[in-house]
Protein backbone atom coordinates (compact mmCIF):
# COMPACT_ATOMS: atom_id res chain seq x y z
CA UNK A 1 8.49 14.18 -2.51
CA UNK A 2 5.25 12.69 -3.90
CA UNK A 3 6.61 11.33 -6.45
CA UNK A 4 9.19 9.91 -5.22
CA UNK A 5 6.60 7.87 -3.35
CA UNK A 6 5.15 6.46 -5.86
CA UNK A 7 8.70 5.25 -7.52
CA UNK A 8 9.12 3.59 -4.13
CA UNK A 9 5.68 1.96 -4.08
CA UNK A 10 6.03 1.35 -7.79
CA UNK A 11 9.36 -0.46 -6.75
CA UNK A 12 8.15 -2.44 -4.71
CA UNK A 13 4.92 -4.13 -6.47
CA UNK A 14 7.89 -4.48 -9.60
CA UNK A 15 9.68 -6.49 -7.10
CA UNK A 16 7.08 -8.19 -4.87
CA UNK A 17 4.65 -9.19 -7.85
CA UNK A 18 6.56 -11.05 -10.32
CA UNK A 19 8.25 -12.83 -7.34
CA UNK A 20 5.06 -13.69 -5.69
CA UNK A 21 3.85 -15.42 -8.90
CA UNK A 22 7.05 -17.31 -9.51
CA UNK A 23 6.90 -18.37 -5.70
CA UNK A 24 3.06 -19.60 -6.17
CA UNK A 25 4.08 -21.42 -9.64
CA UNK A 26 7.55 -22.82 -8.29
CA UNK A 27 5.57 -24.28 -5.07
CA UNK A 28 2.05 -23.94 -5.85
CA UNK A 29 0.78 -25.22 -2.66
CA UNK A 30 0.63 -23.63 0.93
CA UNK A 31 1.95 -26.24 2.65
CA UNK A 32 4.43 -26.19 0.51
CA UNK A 33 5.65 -22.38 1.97
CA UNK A 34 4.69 -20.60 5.19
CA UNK A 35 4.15 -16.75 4.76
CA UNK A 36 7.57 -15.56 5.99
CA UNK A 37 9.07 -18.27 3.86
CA UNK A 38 7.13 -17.19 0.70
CA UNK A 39 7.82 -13.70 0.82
CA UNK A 40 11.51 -14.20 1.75
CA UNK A 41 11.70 -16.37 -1.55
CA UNK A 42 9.12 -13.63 -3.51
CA UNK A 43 11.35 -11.06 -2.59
CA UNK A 44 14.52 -13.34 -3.68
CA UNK A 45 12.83 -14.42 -7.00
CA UNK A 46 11.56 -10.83 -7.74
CA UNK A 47 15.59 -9.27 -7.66
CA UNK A 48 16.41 -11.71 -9.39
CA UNK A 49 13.60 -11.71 -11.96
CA UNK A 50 13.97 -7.38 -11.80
CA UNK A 51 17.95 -7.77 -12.37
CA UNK A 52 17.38 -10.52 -15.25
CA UNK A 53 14.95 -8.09 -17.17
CA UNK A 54 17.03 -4.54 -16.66
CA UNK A 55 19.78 -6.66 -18.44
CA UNK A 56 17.56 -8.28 -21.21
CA UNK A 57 15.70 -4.70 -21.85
CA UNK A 58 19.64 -3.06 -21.79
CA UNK A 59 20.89 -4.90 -24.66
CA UNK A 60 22.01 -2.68 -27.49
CA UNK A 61 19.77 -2.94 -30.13
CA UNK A 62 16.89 -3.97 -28.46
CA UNK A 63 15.35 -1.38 -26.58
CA UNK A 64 16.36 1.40 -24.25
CA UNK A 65 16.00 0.87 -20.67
CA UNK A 66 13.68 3.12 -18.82
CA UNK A 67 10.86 3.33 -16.60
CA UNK A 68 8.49 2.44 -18.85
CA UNK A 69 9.90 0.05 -20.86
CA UNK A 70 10.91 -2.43 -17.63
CA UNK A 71 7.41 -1.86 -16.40
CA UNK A 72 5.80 -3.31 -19.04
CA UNK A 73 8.16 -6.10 -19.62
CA UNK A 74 7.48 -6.64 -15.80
CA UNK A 75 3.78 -6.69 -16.36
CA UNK A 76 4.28 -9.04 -19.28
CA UNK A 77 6.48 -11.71 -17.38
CA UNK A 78 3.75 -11.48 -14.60
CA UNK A 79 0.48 -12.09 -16.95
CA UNK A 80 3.05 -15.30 -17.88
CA UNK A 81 3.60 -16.35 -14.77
CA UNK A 82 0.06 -16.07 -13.60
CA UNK A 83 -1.27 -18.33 -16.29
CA UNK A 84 1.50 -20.92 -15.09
CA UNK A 85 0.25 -20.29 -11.59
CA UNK A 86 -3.32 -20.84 -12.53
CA UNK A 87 -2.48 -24.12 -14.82
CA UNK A 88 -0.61 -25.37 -11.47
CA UNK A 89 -3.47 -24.51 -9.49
CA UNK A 90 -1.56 -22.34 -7.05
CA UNK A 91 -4.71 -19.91 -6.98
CA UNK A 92 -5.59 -21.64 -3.84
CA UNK A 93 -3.12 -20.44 -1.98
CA UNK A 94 -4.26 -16.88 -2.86
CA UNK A 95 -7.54 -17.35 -1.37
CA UNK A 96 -6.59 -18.92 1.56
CA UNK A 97 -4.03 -15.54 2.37
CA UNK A 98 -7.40 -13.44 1.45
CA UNK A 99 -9.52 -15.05 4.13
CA UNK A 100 -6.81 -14.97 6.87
CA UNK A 101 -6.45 -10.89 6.08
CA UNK A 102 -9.92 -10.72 6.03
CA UNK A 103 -10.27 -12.74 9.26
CA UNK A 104 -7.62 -10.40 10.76
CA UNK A 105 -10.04 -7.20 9.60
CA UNK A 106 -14.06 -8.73 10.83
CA UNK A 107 -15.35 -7.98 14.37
CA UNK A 108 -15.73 -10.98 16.18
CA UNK A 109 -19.30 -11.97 17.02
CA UNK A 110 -20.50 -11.28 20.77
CA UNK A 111 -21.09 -14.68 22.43
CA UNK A 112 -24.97 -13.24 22.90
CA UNK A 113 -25.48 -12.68 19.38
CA UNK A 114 -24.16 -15.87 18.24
CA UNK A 115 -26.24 -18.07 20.92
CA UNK A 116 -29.38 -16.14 19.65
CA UNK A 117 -28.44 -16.32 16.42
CA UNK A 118 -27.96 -20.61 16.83
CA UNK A 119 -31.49 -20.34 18.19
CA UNK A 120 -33.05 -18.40 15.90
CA UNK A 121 -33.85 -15.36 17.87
CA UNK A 122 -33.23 -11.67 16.81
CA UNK A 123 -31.07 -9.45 18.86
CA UNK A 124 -33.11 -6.18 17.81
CA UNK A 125 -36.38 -6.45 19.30
């Protein structure tokens, strides 16, 4: 059961990763691409990406294709693809969907400790 888990989970980041680059490099800024609109077209681009590997890696001659092999041909396409990204400077959109997760996850300030903290004033004393 466990480890069929992990295939799924494995799966999915095989999917969702390359796709997610080649989203980022294809239309490198967030205006560009809303979130549901970016992982619609990761998840798109990743199949299609996942398919278009399983039939290089199948071809007689070349390699056999198994777990292994795909994965690292998957992580090889997606060290590619984030160079492209970088070079297209699509990186920003990456840190703008960090600080609006970690926006989601911070306590929001009391309106007390944020007047005192305006003024100067410590709340602890």
């Amino acid at each position: 059961m466990l480890e069929a888990v992990g295939y799924v989970i494995l799966g999915v980041f095989l999917v969702l990763l390359p796709g997610f680059l080649f989203s980022i490099v294809l239309y490198p800024k967030r205006e560009h691409l809303d979130f549901w609109s970016r992982v619609g077209t990761s998840l798109g681009l990743g199949a299609m990406m996942g398919a278009l590997l399983g039939y290089v890696i199948s071809i007689p001659g070349l390699s056999t294709l198994s777990l292994e092999s795909f994965t690292l041909a998957t992580l090889i396409v997606s060290i590619i693809l984030a160079i492209a990204a970088f070079l297209r400077g699509g990186f920003d959109v990456l840190s703008w969907y960090k600080n609006q997760i970690l926006c989601r996850f911070r306590k929001p300030k009391k309106e007390t400790d944020l007047q005192s903290s305006i003024r100067g004033e410590s709340t602890t004393g």
